[in-house]
Protein backbone atom coordinates (compact mmCIF):
# COMPACT_ATOMS: atom_id res chain seq x y z
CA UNK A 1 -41.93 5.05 -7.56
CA UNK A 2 -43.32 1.86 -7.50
CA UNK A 3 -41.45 -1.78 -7.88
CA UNK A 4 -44.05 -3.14 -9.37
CA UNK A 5 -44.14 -0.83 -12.58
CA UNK A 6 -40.59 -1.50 -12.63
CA UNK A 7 -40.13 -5.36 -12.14
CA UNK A 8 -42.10 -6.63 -14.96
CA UNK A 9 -41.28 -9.72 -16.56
CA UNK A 10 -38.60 -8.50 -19.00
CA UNK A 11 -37.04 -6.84 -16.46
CA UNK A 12 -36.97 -10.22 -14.44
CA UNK A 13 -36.14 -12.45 -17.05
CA UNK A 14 -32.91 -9.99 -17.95
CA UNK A 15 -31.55 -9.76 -14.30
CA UNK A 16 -31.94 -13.96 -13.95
CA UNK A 17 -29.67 -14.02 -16.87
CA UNK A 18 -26.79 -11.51 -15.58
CA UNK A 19 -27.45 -13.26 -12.50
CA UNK A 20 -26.55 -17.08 -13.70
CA UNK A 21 -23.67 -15.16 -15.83
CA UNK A 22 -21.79 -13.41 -13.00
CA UNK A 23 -22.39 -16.21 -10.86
CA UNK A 24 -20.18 -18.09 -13.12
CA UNK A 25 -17.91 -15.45 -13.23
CA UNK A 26 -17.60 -15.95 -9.28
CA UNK A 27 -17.24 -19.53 -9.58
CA UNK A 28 -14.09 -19.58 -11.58
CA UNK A 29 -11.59 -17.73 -8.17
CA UNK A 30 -12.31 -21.08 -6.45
CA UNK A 31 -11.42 -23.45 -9.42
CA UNK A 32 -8.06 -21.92 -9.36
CA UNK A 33 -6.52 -23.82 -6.93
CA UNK A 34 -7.81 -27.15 -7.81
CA UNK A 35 -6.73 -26.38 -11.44
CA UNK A 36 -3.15 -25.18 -10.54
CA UNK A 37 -2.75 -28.43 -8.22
CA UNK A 38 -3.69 -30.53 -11.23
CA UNK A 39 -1.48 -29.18 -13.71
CA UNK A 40 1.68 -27.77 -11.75
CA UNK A 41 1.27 -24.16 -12.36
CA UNK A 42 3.07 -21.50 -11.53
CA UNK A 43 1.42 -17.80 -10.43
CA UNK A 44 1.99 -16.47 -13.59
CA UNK A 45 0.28 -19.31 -15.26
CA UNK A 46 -2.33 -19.05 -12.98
CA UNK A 47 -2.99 -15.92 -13.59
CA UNK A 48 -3.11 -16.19 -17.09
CA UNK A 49 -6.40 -18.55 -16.55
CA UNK A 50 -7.92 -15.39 -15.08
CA UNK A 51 -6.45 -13.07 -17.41
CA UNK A 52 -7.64 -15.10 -20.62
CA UNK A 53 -10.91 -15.10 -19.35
CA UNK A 54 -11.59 -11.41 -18.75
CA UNK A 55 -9.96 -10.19 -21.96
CA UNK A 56 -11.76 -12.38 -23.59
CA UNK A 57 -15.38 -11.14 -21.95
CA UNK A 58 -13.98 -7.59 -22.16
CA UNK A 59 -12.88 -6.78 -24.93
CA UNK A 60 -15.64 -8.65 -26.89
CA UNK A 61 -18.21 -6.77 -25.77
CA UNK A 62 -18.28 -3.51 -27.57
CA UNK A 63 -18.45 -6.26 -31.05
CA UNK A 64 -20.95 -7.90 -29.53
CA UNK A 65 -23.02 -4.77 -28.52
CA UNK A 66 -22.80 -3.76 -32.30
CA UNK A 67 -24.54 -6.75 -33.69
CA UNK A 68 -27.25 -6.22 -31.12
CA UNK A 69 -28.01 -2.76 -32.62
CA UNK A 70 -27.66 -4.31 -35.83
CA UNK A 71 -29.56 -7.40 -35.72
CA UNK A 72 -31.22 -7.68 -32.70
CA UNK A 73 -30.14 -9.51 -29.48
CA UNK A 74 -33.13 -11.47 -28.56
CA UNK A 75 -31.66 -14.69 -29.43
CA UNK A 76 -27.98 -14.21 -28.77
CA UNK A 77 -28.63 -12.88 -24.89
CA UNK A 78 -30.41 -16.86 -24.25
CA UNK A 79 -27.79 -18.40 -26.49
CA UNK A 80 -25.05 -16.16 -24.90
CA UNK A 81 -26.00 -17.93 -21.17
CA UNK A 82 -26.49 -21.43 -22.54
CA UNK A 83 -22.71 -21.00 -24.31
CA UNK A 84 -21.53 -19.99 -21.17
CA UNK A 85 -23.04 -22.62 -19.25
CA UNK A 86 -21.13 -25.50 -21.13
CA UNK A 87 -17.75 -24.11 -21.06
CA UNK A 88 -18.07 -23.53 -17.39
CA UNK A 89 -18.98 -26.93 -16.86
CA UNK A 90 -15.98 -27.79 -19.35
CA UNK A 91 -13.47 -26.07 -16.93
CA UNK A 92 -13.46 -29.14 -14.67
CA UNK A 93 -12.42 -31.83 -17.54
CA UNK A 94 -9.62 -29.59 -19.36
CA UNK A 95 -7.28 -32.33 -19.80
CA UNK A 96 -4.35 -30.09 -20.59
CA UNK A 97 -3.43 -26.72 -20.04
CA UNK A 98 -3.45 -25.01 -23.21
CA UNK A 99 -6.81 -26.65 -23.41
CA UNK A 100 -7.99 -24.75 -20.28
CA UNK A 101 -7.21 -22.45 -21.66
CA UNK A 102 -9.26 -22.06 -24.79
CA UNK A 103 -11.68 -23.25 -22.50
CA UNK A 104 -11.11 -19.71 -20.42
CA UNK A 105 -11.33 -17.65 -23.72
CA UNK A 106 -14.47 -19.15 -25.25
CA UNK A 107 -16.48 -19.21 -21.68
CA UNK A 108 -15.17 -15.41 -21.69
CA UNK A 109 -17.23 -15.12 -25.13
CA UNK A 110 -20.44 -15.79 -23.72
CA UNK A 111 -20.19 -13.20 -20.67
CA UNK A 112 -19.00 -10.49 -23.44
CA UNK A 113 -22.05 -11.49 -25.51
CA UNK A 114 -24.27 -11.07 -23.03
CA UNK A 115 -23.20 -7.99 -20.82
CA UNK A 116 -24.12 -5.29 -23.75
CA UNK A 117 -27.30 -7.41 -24.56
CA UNK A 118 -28.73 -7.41 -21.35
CA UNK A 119 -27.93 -3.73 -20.46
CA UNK A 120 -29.75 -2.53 -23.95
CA UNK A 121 -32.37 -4.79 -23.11
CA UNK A 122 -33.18 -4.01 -19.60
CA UNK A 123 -33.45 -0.21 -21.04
CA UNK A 124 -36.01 -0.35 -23.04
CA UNK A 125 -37.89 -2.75 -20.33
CA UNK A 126 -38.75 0.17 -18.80
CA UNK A 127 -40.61 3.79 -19.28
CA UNK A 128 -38.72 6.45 -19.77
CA UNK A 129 -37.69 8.29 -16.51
CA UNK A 130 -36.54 5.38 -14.63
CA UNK A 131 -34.06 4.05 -16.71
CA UNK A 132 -31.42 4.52 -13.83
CA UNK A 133 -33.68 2.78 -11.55
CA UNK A 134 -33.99 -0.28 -13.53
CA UNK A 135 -30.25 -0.31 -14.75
CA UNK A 136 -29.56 -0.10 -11.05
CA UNK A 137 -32.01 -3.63 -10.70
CA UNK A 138 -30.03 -5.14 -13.75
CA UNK A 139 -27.16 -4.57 -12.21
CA UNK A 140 -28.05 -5.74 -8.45
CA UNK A 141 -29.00 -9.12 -10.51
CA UNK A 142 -25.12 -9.83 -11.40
CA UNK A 143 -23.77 -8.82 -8.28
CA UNK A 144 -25.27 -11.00 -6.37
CA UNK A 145 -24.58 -13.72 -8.74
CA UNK A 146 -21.12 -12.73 -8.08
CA UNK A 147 -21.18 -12.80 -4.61
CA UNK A 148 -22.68 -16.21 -4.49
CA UNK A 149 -20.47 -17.50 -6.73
CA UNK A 150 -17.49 -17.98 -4.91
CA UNK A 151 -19.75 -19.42 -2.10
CA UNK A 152 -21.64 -22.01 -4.44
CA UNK A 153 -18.63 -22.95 -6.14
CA UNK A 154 -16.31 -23.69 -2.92
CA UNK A 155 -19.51 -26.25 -2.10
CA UNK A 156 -19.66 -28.30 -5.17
CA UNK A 157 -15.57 -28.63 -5.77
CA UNK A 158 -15.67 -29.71 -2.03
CA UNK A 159 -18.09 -32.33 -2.30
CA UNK A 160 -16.71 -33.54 -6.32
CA UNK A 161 -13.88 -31.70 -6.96
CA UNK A 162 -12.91 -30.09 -9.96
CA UNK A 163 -15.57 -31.76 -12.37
CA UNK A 164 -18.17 -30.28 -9.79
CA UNK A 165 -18.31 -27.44 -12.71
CA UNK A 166 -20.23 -30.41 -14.91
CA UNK A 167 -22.98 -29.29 -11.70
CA UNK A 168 -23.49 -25.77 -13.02
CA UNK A 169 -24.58 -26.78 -16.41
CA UNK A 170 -28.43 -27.41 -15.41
CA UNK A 171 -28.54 -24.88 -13.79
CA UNK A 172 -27.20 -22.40 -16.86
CA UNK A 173 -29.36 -24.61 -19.81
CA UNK A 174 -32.34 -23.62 -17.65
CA UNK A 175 -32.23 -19.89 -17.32
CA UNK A 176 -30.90 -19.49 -21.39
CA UNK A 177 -34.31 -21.28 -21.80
CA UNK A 178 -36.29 -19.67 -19.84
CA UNK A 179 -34.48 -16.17 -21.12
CA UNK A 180 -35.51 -17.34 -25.03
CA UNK A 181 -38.92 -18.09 -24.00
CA UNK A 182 -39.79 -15.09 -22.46
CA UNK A 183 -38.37 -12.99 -24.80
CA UNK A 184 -40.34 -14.95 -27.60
CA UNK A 185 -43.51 -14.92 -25.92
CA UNK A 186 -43.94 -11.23 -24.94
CA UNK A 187 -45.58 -9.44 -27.50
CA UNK A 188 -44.23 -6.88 -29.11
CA UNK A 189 -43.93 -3.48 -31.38
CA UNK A 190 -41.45 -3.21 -34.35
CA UNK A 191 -38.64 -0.77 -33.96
CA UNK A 192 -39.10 2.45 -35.98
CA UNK A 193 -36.13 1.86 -37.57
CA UNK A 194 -35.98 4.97 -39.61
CA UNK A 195 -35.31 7.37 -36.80
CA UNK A 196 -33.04 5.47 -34.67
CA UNK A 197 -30.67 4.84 -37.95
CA UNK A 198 -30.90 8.61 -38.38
CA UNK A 199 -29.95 9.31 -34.73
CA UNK A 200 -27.27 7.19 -34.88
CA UNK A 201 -25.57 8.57 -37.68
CA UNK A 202 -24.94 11.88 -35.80
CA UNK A 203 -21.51 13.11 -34.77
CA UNK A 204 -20.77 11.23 -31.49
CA UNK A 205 -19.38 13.52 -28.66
CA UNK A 206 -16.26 12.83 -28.38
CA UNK A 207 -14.92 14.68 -25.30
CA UNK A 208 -17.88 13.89 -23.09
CA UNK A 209 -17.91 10.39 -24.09
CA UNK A 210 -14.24 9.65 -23.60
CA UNK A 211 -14.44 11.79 -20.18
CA UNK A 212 -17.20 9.29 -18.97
CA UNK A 213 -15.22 6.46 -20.33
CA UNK A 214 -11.88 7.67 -18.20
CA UNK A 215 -14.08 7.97 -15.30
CA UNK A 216 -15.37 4.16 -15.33
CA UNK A 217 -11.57 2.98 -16.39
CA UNK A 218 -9.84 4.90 -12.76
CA UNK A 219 -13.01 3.73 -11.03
CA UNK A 220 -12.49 0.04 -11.79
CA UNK A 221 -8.90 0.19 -11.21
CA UNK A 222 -9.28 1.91 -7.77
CA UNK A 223 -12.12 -0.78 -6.69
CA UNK A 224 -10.83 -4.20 -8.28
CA UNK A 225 -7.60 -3.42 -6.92
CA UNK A 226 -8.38 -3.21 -3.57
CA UNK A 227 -11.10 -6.14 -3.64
CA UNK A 228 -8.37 -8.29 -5.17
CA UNK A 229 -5.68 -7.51 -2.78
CA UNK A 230 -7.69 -7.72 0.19
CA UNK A 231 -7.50 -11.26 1.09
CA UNK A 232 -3.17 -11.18 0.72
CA UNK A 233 -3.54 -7.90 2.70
CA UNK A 234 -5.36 -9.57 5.79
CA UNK A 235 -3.78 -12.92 4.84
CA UNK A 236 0.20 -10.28 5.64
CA UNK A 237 -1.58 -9.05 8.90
CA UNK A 238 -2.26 -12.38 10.37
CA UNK A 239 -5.62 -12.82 9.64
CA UNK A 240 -7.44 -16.45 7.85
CA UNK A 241 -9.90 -17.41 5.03
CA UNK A 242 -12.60 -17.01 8.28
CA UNK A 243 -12.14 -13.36 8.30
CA UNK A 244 -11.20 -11.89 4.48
CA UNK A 245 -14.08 -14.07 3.18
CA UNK A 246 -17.05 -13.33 4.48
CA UNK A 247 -15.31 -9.85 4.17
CA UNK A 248 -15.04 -9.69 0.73
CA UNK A 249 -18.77 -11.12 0.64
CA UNK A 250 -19.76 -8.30 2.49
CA UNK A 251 -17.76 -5.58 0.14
CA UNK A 252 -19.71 -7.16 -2.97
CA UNK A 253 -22.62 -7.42 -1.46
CA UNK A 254 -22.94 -4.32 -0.36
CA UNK A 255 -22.72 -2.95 -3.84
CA UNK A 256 -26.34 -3.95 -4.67
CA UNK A 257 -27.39 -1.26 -2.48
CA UNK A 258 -24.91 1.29 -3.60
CA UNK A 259 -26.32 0.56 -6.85
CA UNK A 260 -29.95 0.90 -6.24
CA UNK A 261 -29.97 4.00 -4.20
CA UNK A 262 -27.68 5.50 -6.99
CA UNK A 263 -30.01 4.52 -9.62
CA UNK A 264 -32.61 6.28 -7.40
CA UNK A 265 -30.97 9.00 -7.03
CA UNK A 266 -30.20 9.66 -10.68
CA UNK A 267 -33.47 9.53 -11.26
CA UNK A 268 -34.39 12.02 -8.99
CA UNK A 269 -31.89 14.65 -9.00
CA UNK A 270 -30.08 13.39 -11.71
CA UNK A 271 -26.91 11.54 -13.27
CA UNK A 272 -23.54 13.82 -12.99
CA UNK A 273 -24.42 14.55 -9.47
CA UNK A 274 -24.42 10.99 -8.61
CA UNK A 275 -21.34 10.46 -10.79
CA UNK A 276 -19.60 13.27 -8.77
CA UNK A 277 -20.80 12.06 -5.05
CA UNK A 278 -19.93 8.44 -5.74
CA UNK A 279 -15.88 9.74 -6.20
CA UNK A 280 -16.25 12.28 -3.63
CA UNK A 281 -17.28 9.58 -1.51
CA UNK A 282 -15.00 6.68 -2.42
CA UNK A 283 -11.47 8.03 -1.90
CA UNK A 284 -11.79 8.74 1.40
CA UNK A 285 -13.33 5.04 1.98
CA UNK A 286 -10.49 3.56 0.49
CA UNK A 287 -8.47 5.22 2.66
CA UNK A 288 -10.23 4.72 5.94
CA UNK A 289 -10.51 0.82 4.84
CA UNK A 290 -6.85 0.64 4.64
CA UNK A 291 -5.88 2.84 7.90
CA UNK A 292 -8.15 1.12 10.35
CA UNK A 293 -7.73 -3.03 9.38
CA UNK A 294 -9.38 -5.38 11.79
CA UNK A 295 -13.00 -6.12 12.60
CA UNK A 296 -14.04 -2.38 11.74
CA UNK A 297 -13.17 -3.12 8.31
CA UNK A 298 -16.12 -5.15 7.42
CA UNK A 299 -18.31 -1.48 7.86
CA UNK A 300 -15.85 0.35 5.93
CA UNK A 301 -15.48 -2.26 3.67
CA UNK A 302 -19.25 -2.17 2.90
CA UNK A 303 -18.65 1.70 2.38
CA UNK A 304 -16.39 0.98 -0.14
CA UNK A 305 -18.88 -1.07 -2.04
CA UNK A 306 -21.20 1.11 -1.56
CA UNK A 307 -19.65 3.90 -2.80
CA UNK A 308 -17.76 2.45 -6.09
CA UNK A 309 -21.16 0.92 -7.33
CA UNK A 310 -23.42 3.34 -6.41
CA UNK A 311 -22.69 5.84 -9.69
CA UNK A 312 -22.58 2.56 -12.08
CA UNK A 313 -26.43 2.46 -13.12
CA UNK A 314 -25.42 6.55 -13.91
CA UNK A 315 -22.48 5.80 -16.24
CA UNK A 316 -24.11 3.40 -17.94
CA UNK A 317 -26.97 5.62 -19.35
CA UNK A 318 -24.70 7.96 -19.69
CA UNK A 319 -23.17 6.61 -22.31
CA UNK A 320 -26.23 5.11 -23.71
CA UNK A 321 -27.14 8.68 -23.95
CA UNK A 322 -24.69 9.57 -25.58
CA UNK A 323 -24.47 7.44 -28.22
CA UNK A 324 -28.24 7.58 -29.02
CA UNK A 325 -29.30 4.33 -31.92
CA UNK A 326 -25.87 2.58 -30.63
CA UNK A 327 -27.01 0.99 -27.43
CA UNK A 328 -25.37 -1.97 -27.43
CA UNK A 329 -22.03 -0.43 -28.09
CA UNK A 330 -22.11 1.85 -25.43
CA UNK A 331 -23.18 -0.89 -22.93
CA UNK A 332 -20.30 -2.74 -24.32
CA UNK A 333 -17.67 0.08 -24.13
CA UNK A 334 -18.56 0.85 -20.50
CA UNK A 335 -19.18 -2.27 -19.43
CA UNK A 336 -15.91 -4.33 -21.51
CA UNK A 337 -13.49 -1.08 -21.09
CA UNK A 338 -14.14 -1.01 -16.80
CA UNK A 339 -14.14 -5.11 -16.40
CA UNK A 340 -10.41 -5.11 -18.37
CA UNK A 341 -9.29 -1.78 -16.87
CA UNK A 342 -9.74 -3.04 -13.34
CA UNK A 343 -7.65 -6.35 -14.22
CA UNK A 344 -4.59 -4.72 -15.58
CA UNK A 345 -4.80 -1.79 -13.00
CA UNK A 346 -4.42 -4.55 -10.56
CA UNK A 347 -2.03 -5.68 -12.09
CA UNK A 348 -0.17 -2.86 -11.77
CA UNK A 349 -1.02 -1.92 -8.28
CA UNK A 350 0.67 -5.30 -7.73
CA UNK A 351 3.77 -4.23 -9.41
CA UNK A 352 4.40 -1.47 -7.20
CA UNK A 353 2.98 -3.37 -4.51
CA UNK A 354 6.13 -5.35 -4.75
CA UNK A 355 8.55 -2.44 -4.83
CA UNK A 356 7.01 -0.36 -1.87
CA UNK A 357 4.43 -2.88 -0.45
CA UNK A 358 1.09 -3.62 -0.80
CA UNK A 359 -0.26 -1.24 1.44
CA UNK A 360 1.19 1.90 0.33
CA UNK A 361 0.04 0.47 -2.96
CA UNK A 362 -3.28 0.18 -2.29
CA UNK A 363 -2.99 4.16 -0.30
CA UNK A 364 -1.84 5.33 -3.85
CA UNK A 365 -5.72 4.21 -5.09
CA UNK A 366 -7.65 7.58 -4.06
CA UNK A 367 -5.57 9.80 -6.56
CA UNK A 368 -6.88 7.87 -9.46
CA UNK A 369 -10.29 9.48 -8.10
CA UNK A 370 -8.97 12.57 -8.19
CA UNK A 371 -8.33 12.68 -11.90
CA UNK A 372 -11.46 10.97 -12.13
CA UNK A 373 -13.26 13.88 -10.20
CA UNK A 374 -11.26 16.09 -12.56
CA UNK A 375 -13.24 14.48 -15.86
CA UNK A 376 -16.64 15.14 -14.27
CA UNK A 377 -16.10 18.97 -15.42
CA UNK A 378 -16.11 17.87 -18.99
CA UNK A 379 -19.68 15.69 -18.30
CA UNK A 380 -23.02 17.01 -19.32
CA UNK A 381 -25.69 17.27 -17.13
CA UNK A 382 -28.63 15.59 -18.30
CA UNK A 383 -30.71 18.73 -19.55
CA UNK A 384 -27.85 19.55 -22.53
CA UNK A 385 -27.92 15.53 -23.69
CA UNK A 386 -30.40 16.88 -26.21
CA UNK A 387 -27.91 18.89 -27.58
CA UNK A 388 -25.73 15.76 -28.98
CA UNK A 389 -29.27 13.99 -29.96
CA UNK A 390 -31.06 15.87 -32.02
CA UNK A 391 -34.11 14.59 -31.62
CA UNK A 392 -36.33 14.80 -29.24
CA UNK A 393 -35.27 15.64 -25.24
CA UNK A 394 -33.54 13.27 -23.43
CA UNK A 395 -36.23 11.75 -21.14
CA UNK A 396 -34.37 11.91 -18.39
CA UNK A 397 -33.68 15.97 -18.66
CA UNK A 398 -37.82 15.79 -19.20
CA UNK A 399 -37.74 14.16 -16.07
CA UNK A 400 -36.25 16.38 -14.18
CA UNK A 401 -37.86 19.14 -15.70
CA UNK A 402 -41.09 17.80 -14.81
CA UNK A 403 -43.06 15.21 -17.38
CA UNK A 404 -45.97 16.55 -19.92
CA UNK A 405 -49.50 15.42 -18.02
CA UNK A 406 -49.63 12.83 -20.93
CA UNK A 407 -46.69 11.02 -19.96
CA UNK A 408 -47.37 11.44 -16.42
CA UNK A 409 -50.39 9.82 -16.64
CA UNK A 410 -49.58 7.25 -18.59
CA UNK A 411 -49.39 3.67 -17.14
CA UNK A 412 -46.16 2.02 -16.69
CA UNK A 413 -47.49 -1.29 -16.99
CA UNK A 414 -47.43 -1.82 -20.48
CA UNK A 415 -43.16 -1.87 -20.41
CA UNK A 416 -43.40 -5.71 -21.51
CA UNK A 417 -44.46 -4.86 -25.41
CA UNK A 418 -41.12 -3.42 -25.63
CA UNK A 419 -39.81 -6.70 -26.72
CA UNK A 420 -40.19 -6.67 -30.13
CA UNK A 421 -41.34 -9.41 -31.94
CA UNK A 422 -38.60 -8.73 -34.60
CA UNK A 423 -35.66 -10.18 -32.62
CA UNK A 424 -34.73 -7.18 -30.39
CA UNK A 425 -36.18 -4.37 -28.09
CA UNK A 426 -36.75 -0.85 -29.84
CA UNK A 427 -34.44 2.02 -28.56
CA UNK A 428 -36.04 3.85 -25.21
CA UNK A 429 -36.29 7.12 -25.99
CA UNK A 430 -33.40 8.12 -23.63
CA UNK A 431 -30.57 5.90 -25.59
């Protein structure tokens, strides 16, 4: 499989915006301190700065995934990161806290817009058959925002301090433009409209569907957990910022290649099989993460990452997949559903943290992947998807099964037309 019939310029232009959002997303960790400093907050208050934010990026999403199907997403994905972009710089001149916090909630609105848009999006970027692939490219494009952003934004509050955020802006205003120009530029087909509202009105599989969606909810609570907890772990066991930093850099990081060689993978052999492997193969990192601590931990650390992002290109289509002519919704329910799930099951883990200590806590984490393991019996594999469509095979079974010569020989260059001209990109054949 070549990169190049991949990375065309939608493709691009999609990943530079998840990129600027999650890098925001990263930022905010390090404004914390500043913020709580300034305004004499508590813990609980200042983690209700964090928690306002991701409810409000969460739980949007699914809404905002539904007007994409409905009315296209071309324009709200540039004006989603431009929207963001201000209210991140606006976290630095909150002159009160209830303002900072509206602040939190409406800069949450623009990474819930654009999450669903940019998954649906980078779908239909691409030919059918490497949809996991390119999710998996998507994907690597906000995680490495992520990383960075912690990183970037420790820089600029050290050099300006809090209204360092005003620094971002640029930055943000540059890539939403970029992101509408591009999108408005690259010629394009109407959607048939016709069969995709047909599709759509189909009974939606309930069992598989919520299976997949229990999956990516005990996932995200087993991961987020232990990335959140890791620095108070190390801080407990006598270790500085020096060491749990660069640590947790390296457990993020080392999700972009989890994610691509998942996305590969799917592609290849398949997407339940990667599901299944990713769980088989991430309790029993968590575990050896948390019984050998010290230096060796930055290996099994990047295990971890591996392991938890590896499956998430595979979810994600999943669902897509399942919810065939709803695209943006099921982007938005995987995506919204695993980023809130994680925060309140760390919550939680914190809670009994506190009664039995954190690090029996965090040893409690591999029996959510059991019962997550135990939902994979109730997933399809992708050969009966077209059984729930209706329509015509899911490409990815075709895939698998080997593609018709015409298909086969058919270019993968011309991926950019997929844009359409009307406002939004036509449904790949697979969601």
């Amino acid at each position: 499989m070549r990169a190049g019939g991949l990375l065309n310029r939608a493709l691009l232009t999609l990943m530079a915006g998840h990129f600027v959002v999650d890098l925001y997303s990263g930022v905010l960790p390090v404004t914390y301190p500043i913020l709580r400093d300034r305004f004499s907050l508590d813990l609980a208050a200042t983690g209700l700065m964090a928690t306002t934010f991701t409810a409000a990026a969460s739980l949007s999403q699914p809404f905002f995934g539904a007007l994409a199907d409905r009315f296209g997403s071309r324009h709200l994905a540039s004006l989603a990161v431009a929207w963001m972009a201000v209210f991140i710089a606006l976290y630095g001149f909150a002159p009160s806290y209830p303002a900072l916090l509206i602040v939190a909630v409406l800069a949450g609105l623009g990474s819930g817009a654009y999450h669903p848009q940019g998954a649906a999006n980078a779908a239909a970027a691409v030919p059918p058959g490497q949809l996991n692939t390119a999710m998996s490219l998507y994907t690597i494009g906000g995680t490495s925002g992520l990383a960075l952003g912690p990183l970037i934004g420790a820089a600029l509050l050290a050099a300006f301090g809090a209204r360092g955020t005003a620094l971002l802006l640029p930055f943000g205003l540059a890539v939403a433009a970029w992101l509408a120009f591009q999108l408005r530029v690259v010629a394009g087909r109407r959607p048939v409209a016709g069969a995709a509202a047909a599709v759509a009105r189909r009974a939606i599989p309930w069992r598989p569907l919520l299976a997949l969606v229990g999956i990516v909810m005990l996932r995200a609570w087993a991961y987020l957990a232990l990335v959140t907890f890791t620095p108070i772990l190390y801080r407990s066991l006598g270790y500085g910022p020096g060491f749990y930093s660069p640590l947790m850099f390296a457990i993020i990081i080392s999700g972009s290649t989890g994610t691509i060689c998942g996305g590969l993978l799917a592609d290849r052999i398949g997407r339940k099989p990667v599901i299944v492997a990713s769980l088989l193969l991430l309790g029993p990192a968590v575990w050896l993460y948390l019984a050998f601590p010290g230096p060796g931990s930055f290996a099994l650390g990047a295990l971890v990452g591996f392991a938890a992002e590896s499956a998430s290109s595979a979810t994600l289509t999943m669902a897509q997949s399942l919810l065939p002519g709803r695209v943006g919704v099921a982007s938005g329910l995987i995506l919204g559903l695993g980023f809130v799930t994680g925060g309140i099951g760390a919550a939680v883990t914190g809670a009994i943290g506190d009664r039995i200590g954190l690090r029996t806590a965090l040893a409690l984490l591999p029996a959510l992947l059991v019962f997550a393991l135990m939902l994979t019996l109730l997933l399809p594999r992708d050969g009966r998807l077209a059984n729930w469509r209706g329509t015509a095979p899911d490409p990815q079974a075709e895939h698998h099964a080997g593609p018709p010569v015409a298909d086969a020989a058919r270019p993968s260059a011309p991926v950019e037309p997929a844009l359409a001209a009307g406002g939004r990109l036509p449904p790949p054949a697979d969601d």
